[in-house]
C-alpha atoms as a PDB file:
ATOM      1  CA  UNK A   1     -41.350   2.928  17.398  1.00  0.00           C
ATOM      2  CA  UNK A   2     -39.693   4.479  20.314  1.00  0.00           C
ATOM      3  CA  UNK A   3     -42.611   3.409  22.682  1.00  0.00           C
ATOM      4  CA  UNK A   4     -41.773  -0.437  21.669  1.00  0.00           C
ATOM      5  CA  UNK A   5     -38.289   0.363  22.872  1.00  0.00           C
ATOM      6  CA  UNK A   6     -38.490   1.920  26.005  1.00  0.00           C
ATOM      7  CA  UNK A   7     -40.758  -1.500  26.369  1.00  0.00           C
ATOM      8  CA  UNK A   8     -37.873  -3.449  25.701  1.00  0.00           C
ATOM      9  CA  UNK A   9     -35.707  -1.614  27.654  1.00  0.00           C
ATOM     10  CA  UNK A  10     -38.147  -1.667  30.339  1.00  0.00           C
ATOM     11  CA  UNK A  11     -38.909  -5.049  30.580  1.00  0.00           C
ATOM     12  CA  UNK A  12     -34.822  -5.949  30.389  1.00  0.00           C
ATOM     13  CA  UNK A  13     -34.436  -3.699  32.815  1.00  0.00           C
ATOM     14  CA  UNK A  14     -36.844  -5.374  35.423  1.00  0.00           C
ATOM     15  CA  UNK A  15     -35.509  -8.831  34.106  1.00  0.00           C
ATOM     16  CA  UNK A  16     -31.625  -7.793  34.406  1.00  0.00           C
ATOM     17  CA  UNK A  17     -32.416  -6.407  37.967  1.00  0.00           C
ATOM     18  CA  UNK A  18     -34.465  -9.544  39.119  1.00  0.00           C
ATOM     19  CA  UNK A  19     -31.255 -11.886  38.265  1.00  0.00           C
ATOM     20  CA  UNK A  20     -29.350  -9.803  40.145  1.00  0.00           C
ATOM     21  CA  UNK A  21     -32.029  -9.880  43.256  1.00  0.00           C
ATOM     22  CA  UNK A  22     -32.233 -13.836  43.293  1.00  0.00           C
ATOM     23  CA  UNK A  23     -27.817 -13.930  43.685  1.00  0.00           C
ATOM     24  CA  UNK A  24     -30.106 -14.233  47.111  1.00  0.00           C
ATOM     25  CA  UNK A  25     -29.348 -18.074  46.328  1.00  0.00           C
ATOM     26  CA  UNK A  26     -25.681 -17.931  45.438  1.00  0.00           C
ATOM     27  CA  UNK A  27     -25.856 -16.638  49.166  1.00  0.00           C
ATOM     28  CA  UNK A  28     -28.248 -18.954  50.984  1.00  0.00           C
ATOM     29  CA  UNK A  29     -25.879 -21.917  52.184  1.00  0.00           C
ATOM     30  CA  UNK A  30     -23.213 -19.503  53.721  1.00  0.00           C
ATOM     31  CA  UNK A  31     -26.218 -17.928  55.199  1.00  0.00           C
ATOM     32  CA  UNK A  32     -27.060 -21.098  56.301  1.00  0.00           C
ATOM     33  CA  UNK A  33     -24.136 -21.988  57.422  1.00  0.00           C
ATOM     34  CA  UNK A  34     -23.571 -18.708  59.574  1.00  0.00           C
ATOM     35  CA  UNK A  35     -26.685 -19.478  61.281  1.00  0.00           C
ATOM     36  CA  UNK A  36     -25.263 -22.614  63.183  1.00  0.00           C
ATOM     37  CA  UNK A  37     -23.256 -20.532  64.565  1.00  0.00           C
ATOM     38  CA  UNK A  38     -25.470 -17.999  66.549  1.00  0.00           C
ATOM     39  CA  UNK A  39     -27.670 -18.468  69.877  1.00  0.00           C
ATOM     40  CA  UNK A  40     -30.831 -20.153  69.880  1.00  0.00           C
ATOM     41  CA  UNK A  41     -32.754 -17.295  69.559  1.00  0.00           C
ATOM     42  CA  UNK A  42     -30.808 -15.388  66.721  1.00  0.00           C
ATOM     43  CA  UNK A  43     -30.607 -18.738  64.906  1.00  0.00           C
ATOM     44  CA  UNK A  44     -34.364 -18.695  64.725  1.00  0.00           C
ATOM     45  CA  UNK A  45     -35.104 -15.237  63.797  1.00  0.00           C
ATOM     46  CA  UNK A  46     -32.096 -15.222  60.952  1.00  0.00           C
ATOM     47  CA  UNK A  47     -33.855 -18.541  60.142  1.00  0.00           C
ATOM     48  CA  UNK A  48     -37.537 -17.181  59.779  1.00  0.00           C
ATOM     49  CA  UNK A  49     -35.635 -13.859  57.796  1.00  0.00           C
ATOM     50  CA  UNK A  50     -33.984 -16.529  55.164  1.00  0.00           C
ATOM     51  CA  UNK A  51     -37.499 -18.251  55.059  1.00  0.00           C
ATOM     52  CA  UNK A  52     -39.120 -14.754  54.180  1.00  0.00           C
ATOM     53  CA  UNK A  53     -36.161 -13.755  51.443  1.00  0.00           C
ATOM     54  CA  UNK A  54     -37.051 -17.357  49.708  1.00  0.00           C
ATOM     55  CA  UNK A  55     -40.808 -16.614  49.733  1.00  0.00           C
ATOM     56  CA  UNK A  56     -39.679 -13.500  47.830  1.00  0.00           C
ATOM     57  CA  UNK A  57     -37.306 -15.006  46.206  1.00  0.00           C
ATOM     58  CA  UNK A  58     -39.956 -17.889  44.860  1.00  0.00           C
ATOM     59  CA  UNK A  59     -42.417 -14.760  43.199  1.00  0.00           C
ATOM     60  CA  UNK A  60     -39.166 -13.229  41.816  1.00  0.00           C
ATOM     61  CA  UNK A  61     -38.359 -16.072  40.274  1.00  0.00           C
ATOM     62  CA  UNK A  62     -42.117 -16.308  38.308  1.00  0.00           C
ATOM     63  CA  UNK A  63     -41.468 -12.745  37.116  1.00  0.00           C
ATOM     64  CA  UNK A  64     -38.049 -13.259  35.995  1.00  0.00           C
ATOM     65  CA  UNK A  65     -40.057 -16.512  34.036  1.00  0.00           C
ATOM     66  CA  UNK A  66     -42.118 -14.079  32.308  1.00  0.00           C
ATOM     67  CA  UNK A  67     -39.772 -11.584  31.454  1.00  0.00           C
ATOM     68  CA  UNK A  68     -37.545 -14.057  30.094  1.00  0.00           C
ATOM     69  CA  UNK A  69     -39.587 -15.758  28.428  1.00  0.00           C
ATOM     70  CA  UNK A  70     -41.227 -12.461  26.315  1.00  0.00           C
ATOM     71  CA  UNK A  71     -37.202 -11.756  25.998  1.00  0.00           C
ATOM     72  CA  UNK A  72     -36.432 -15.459  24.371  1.00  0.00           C
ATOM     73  CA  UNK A  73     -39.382 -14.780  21.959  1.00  0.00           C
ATOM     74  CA  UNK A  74     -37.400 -11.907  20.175  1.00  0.00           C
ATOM     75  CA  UNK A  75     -34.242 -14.094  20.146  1.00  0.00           C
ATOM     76  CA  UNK A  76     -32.459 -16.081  18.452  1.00  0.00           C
ATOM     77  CA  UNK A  77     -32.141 -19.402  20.849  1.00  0.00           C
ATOM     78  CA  UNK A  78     -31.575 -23.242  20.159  1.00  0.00           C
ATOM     79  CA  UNK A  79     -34.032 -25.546  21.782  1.00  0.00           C
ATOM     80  CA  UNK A  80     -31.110 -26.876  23.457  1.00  0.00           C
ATOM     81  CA  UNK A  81     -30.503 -23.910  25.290  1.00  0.00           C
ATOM     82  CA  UNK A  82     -34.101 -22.802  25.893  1.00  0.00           C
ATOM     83  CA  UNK A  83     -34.780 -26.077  26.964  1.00  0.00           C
ATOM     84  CA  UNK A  84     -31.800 -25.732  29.496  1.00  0.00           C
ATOM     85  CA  UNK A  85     -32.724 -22.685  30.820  1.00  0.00           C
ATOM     86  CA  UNK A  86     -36.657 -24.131  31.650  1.00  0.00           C
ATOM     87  CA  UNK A  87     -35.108 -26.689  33.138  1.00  0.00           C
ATOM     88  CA  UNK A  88     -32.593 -24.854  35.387  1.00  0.00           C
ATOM     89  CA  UNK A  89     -35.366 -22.394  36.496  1.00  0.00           C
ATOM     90  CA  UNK A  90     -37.499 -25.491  37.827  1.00  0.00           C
ATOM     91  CA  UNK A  91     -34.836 -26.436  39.565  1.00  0.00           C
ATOM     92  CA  UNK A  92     -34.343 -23.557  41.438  1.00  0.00           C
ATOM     93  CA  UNK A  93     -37.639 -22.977  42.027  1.00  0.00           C
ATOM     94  CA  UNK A  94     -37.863 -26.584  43.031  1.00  0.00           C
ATOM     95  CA  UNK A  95     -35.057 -26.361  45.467  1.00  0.00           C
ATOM     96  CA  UNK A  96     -36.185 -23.121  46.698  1.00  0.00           C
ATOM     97  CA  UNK A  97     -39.856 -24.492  47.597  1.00  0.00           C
ATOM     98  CA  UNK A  98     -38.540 -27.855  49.632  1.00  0.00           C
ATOM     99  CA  UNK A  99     -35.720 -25.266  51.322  1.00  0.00           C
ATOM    100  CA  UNK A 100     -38.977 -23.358  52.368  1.00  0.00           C
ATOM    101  CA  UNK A 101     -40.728 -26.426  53.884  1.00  0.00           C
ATOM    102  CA  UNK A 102     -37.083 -27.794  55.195  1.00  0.00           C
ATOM    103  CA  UNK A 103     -36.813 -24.431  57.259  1.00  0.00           C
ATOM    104  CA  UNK A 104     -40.395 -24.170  58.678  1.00  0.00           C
ATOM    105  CA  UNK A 105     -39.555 -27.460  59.813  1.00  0.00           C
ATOM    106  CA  UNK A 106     -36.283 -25.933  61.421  1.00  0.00           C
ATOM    107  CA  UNK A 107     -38.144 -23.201  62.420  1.00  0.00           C
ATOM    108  CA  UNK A 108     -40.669 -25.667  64.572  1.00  0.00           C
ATOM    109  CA  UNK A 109     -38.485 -27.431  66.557  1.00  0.00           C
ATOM    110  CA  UNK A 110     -37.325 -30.396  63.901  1.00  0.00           C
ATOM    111  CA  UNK A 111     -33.210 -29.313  64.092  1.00  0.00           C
ATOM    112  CA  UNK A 112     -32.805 -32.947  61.957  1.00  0.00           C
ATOM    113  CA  UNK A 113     -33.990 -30.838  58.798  1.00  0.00           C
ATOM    114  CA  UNK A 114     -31.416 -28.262  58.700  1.00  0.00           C
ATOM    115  CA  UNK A 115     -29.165 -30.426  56.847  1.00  0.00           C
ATOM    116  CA  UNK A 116     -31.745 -30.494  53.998  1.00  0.00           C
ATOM    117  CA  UNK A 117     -32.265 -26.916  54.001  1.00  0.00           C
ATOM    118  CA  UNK A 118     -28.452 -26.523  53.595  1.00  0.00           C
ATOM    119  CA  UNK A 119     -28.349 -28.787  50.779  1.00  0.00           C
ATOM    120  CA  UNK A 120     -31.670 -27.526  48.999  1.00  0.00           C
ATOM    121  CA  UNK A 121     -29.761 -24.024  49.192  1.00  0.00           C
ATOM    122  CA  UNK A 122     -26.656 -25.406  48.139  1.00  0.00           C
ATOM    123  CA  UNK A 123     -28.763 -27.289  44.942  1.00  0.00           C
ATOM    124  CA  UNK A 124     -30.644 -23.659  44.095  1.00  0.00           C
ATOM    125  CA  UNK A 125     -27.792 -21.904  44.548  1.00  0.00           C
ATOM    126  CA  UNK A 126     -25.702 -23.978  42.044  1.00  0.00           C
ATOM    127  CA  UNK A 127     -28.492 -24.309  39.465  1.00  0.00           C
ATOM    128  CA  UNK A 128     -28.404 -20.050  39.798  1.00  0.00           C
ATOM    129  CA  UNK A 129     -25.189 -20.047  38.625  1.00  0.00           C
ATOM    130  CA  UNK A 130     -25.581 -22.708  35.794  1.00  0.00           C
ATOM    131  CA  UNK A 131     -28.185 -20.505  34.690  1.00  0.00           C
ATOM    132  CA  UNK A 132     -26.074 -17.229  34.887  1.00  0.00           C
ATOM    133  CA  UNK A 133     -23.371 -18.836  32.858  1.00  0.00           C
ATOM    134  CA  UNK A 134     -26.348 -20.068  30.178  1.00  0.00           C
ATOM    135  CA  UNK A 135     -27.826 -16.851  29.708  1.00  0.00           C
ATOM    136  CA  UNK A 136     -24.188 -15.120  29.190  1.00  0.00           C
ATOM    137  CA  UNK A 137     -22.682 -17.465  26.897  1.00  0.00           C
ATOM    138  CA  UNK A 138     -26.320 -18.616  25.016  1.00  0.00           C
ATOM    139  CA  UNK A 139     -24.065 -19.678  22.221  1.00  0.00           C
ATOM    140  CA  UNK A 140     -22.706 -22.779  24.519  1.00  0.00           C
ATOM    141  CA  UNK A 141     -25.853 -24.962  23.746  1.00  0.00           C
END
């Protein structure tokens, strides 16, 4: 018995410490947004460093997926909400894929595509926090 909880315990703490490791995207469009204001050369390697958190951020988000979704299978959930929650991880995963693609293009010269990587950001980031509000008030769905 006390094996299965230090599993539990385990595995919430590696899920508890991943949500707090992707508030990466609550910070991504003021990141962004800082980077406008730097020279050409900072600009780029701040922009390749945001590119690099994302990729992280991308294989973070898979194992908070997994966690979760061993963690929903000993709860109590509406289909509602688990259905939200599905939903709000694609979408950050979504946005956080086309922000990747949106800054390599940045990255190679196309300065048009900045504005999308802003607003991908600004799209994860606000599906993040959806989802943080969902998973501490599961009784709102």
């Amino acid at each position: 018995m006390g094996l299965i909880v230090l599993f539990l315990q385990t595995l919430l703490f590696l899920h508890v410490t991943g949500a707090i490791t992707l508030g990466f995207y609550l910070l991504l469009p003021l990141l962004l947004h800082s980077s406008l204001k730097q020279p050409e050369d900072a600009r780029l390697g701040q922009l390749r460093l945001i590119r690099h958190l994302n990729r992280i951020g991308q294989w973070i988000l898979l194992a908070q997926l997994a966690t979760g979704g061993y963690l929903i299978s000993l709860g109590t959930y509406s289909a509602a909400w688990i259905t939200a929650v599905i939903m709000l991880f694609t979408v950050v995963g979504a946005a956080g894929g086309m922000l990747g693609v949106a800054l390599r293009r940045v990255i190679n010269g196309r300065t048009e595509a900045m504005r999308q990587a802003f607003w991908y950001s600004a799209a994860a980031g606000l599906a993040f926090v959806l989802l943080l509000v969902l998973k501490k008030f599961p009784q709102i769905l």
